[in-house]
PDB file of N, CA and C in Angstrom:
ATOM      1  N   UNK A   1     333.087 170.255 -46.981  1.00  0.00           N
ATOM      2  CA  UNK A   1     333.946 169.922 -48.095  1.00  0.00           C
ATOM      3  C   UNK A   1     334.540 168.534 -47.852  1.00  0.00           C
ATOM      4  N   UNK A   2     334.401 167.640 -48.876  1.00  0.00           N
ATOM      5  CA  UNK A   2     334.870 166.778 -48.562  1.00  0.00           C
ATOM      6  C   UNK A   2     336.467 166.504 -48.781  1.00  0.00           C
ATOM      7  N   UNK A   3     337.066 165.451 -48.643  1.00  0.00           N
ATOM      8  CA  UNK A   3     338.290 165.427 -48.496  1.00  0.00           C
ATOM      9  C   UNK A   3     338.971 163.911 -48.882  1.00  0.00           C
ATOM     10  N   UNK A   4     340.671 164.021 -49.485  1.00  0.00           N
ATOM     11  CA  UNK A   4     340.840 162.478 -49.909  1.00  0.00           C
ATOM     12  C   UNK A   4     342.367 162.870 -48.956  1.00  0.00           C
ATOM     13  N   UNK A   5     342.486 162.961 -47.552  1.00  0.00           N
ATOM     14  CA  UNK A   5     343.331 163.051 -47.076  1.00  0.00           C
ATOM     15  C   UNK A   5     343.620 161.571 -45.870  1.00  0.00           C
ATOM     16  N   UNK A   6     342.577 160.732 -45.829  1.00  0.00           N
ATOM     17  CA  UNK A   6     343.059 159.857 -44.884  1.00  0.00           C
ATOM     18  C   UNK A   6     343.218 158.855 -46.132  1.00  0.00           C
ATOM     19  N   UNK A   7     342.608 158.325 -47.339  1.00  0.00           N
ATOM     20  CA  UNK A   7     343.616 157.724 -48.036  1.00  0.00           C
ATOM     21  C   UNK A   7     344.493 158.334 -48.655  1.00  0.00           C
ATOM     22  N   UNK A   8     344.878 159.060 -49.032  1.00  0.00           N
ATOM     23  CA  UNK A   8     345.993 159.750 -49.166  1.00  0.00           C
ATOM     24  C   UNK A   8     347.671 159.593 -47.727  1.00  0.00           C
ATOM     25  N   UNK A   9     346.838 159.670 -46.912  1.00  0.00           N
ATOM     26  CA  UNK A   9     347.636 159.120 -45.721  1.00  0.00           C
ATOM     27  C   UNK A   9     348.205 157.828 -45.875  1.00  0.00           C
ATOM     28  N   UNK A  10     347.193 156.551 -45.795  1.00  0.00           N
ATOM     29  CA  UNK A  10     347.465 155.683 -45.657  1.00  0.00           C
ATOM     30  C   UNK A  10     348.252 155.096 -46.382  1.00  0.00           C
ATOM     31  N   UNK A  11     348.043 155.810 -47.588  1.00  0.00           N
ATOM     32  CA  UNK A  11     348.804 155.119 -48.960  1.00  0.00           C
ATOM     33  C   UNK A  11     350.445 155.509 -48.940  1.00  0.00           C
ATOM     34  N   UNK A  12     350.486 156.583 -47.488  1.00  0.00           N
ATOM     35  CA  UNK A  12     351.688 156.793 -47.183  1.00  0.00           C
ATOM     36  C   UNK A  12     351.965 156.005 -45.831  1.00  0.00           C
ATOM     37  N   UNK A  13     351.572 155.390 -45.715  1.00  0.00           N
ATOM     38  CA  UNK A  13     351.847 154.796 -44.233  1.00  0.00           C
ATOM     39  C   UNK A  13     352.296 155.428 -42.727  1.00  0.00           C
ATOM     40  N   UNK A  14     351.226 156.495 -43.173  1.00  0.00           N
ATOM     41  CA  UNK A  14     351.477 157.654 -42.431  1.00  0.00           C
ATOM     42  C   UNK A  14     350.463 157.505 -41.369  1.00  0.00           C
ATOM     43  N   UNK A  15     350.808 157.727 -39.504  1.00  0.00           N
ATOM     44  CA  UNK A  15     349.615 158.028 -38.637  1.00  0.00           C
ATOM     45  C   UNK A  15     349.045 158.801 -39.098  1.00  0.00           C
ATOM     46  N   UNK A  16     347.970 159.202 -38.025  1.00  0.00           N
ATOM     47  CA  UNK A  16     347.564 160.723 -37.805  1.00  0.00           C
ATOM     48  C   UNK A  16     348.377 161.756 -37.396  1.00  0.00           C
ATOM     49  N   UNK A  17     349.270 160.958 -36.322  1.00  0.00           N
ATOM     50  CA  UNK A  17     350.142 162.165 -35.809  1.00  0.00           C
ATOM     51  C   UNK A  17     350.923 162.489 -36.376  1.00  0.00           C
ATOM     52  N   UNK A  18     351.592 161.467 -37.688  1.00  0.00           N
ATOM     53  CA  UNK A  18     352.708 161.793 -38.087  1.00  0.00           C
ATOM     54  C   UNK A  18     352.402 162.872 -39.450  1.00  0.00           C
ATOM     55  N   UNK A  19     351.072 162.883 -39.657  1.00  0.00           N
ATOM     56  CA  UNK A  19     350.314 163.941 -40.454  1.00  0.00           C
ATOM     57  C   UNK A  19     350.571 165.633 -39.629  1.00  0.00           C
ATOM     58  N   UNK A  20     349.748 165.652 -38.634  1.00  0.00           N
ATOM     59  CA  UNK A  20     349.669 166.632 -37.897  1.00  0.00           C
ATOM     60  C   UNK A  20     351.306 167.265 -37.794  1.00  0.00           C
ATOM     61  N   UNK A  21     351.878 165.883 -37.899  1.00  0.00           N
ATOM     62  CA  UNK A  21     353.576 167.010 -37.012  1.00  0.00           C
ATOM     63  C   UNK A  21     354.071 167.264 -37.924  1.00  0.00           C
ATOM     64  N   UNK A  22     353.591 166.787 -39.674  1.00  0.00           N
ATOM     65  CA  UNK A  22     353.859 167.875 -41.133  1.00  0.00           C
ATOM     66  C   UNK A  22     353.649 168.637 -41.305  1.00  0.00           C
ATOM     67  N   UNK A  23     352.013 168.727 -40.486  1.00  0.00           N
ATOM     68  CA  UNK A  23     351.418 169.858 -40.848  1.00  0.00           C
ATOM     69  C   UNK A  23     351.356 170.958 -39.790  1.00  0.00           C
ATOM     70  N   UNK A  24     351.878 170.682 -38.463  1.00  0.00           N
ATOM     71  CA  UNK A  24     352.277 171.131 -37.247  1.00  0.00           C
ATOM     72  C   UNK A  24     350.704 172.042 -36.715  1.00  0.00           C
ATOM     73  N   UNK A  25     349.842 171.114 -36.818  1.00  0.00           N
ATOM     74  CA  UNK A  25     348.558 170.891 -35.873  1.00  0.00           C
ATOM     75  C   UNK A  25     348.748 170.177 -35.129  1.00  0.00           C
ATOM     76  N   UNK A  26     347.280 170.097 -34.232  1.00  0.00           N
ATOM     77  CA  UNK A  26     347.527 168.730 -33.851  1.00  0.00           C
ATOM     78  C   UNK A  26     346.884 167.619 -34.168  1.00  0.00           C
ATOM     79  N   UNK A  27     346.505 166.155 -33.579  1.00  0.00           N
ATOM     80  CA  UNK A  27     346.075 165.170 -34.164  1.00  0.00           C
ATOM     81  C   UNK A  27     344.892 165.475 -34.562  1.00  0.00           C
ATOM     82  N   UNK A  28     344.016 165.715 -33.212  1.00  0.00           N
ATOM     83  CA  UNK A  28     342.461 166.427 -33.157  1.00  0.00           C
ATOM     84  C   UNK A  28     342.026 167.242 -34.604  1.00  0.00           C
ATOM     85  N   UNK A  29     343.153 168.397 -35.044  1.00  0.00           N
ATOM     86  CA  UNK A  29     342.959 168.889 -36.283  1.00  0.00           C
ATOM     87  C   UNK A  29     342.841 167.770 -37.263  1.00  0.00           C
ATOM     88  N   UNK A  30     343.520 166.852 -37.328  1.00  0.00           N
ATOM     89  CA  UNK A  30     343.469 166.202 -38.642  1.00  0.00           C
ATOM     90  C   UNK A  30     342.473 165.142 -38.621  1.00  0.00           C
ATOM     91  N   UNK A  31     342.215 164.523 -37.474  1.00  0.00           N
ATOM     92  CA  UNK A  31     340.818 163.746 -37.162  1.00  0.00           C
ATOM     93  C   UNK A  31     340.021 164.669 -37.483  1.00  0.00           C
ATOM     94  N   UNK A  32     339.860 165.356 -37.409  1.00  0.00           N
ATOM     95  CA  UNK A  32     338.374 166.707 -38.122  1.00  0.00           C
ATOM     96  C   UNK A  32     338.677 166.806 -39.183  1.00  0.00           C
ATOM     97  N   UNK A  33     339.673 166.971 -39.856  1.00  0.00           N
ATOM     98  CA  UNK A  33     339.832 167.485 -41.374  1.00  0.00           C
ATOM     99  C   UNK A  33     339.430 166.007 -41.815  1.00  0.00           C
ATOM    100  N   UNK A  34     339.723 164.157 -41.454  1.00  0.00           N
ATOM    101  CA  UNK A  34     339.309 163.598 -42.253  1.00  0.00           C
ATOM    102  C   UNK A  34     338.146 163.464 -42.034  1.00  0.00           C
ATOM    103  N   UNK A  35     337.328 163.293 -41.105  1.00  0.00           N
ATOM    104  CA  UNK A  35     335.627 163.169 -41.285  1.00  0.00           C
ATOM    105  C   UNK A  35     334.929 164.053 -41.419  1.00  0.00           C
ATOM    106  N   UNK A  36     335.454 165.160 -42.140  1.00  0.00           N
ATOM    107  CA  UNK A  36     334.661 166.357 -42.654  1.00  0.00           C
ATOM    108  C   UNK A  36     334.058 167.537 -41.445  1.00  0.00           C
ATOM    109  N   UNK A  37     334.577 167.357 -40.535  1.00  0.00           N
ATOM    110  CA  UNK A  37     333.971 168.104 -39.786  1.00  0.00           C
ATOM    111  C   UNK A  37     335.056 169.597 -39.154  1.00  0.00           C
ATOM    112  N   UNK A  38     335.836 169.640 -39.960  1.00  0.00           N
ATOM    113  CA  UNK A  38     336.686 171.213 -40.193  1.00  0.00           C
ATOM    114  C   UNK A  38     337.356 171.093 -41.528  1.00  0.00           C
ATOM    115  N   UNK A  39     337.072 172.481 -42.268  1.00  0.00           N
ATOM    116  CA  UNK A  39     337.460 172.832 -43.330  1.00  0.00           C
ATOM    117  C   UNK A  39     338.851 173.917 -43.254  1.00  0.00           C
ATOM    118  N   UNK A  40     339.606 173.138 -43.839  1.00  0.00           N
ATOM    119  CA  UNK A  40     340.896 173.999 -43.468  1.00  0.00           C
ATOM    120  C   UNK A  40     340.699 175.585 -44.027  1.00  0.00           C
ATOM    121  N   UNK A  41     341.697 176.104 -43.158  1.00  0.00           N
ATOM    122  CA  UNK A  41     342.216 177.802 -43.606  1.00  0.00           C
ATOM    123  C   UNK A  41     343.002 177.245 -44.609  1.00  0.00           C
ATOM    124  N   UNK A  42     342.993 179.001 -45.906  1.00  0.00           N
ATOM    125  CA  UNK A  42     343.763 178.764 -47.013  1.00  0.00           C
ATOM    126  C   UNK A  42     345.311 178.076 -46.819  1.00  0.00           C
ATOM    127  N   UNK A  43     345.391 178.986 -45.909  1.00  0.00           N
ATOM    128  CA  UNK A  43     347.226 178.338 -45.154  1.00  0.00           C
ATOM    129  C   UNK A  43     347.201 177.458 -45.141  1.00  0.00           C
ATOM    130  N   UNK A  44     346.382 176.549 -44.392  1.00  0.00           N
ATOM    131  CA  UNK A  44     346.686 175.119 -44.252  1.00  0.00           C
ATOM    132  C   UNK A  44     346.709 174.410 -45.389  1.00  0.00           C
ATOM    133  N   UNK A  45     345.717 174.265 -46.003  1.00  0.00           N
ATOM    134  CA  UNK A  45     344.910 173.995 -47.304  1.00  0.00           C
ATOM    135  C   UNK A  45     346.020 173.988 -48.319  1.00  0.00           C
ATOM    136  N   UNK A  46     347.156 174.909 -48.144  1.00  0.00           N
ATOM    137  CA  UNK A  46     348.494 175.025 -48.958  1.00  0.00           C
ATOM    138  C   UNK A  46     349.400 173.778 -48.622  1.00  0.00           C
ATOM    139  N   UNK A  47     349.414 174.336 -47.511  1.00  0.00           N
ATOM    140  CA  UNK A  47     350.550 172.947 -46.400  1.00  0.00           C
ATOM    141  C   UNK A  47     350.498 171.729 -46.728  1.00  0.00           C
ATOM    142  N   UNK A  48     349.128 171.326 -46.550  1.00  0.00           N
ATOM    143  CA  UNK A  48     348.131 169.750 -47.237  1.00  0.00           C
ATOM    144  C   UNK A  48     348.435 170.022 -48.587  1.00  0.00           C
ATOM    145  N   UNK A  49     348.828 170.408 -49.906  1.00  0.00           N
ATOM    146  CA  UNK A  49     348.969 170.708 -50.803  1.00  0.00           C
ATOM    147  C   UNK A  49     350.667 169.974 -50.923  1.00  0.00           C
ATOM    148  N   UNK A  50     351.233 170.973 -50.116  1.00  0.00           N
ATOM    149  CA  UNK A  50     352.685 170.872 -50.355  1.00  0.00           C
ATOM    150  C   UNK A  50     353.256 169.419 -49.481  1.00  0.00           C
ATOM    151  N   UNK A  51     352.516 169.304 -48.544  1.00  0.00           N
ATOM    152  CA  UNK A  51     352.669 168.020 -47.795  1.00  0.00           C
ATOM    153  C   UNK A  51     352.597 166.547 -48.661  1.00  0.00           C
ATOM    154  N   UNK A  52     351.848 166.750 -49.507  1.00  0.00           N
ATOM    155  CA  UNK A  52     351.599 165.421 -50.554  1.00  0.00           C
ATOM    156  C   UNK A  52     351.781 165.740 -51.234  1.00  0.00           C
ATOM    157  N   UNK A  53     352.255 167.071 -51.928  1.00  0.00           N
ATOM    158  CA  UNK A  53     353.031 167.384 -53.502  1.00  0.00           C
ATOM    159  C   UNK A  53     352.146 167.157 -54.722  1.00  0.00           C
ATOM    160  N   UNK A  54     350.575 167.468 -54.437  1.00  0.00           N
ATOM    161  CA  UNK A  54     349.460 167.411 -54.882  1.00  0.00           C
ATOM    162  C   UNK A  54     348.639 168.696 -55.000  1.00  0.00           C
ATOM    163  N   UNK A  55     347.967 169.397 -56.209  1.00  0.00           N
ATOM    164  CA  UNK A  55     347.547 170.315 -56.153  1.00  0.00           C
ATOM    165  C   UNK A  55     345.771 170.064 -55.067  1.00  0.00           C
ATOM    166  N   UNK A  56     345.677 171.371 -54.602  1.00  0.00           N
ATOM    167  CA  UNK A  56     344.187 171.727 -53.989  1.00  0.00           C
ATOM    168  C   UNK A  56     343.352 171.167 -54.355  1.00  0.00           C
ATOM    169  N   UNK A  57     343.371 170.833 -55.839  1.00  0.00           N
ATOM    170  CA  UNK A  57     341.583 170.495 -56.392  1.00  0.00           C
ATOM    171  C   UNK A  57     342.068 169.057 -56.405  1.00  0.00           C
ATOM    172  N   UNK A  58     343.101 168.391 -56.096  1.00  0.00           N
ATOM    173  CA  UNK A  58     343.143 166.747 -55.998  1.00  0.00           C
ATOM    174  C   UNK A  58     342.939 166.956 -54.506  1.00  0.00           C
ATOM    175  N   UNK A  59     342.731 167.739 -53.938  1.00  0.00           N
ATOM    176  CA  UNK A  59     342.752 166.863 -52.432  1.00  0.00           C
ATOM    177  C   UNK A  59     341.728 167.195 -51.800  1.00  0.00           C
ATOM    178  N   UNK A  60     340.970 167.993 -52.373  1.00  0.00           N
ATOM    179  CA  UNK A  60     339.191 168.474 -51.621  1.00  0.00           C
ATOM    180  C   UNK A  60     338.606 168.625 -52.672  1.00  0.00           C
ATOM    181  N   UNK A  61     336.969 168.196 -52.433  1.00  0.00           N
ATOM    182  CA  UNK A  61     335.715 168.480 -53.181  1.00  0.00           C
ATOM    183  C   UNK A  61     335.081 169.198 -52.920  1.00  0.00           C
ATOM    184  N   UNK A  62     334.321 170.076 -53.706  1.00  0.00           N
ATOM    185  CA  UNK A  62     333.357 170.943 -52.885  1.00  0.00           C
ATOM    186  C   UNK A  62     331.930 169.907 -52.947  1.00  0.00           C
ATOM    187  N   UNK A  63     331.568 170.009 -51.291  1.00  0.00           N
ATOM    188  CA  UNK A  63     330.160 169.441 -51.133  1.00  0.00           C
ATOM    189  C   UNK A  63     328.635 169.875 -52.287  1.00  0.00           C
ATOM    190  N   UNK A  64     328.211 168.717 -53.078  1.00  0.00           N
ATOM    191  CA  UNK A  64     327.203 169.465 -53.909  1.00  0.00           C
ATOM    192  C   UNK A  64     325.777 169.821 -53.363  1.00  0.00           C
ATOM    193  N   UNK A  65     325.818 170.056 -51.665  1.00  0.00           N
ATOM    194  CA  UNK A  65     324.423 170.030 -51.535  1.00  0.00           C
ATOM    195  C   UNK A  65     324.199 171.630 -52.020  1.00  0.00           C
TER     196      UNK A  65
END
């Protein structure tokens, strides 16, 4: 699934870490969540939601392969 969470970050002038300690992962989690290589749990997936005050379907795509 893809994802619009590291510009979404940046446009907050936000680290990585300072992502993770919103979302109280750790960095490693959110370096995977932006290069696609972990797909969050619903929980989280909320958190990232409420963290940018942005609904679910603005902040992930589903992959069309």
């Amino acid at each position: 699934m893809r994802n619009h969470l590291k510009t979404l970050r940046g446009e907050r002038g936000w680290s990585q870490a300072d992502l993770a300690e919103r979302l109280d992962v750790t960095r490693q989690t959110v370096i995977a969540l932006e290069k696609g290589r972990y797909d969050p749990s619903l929980p989280l997936a909320f958190r990232i939601s409420r963290v940018f005050d942005l609904p679910i379907e603005q902040l992930f795509d589903p992959d069309e392969d």
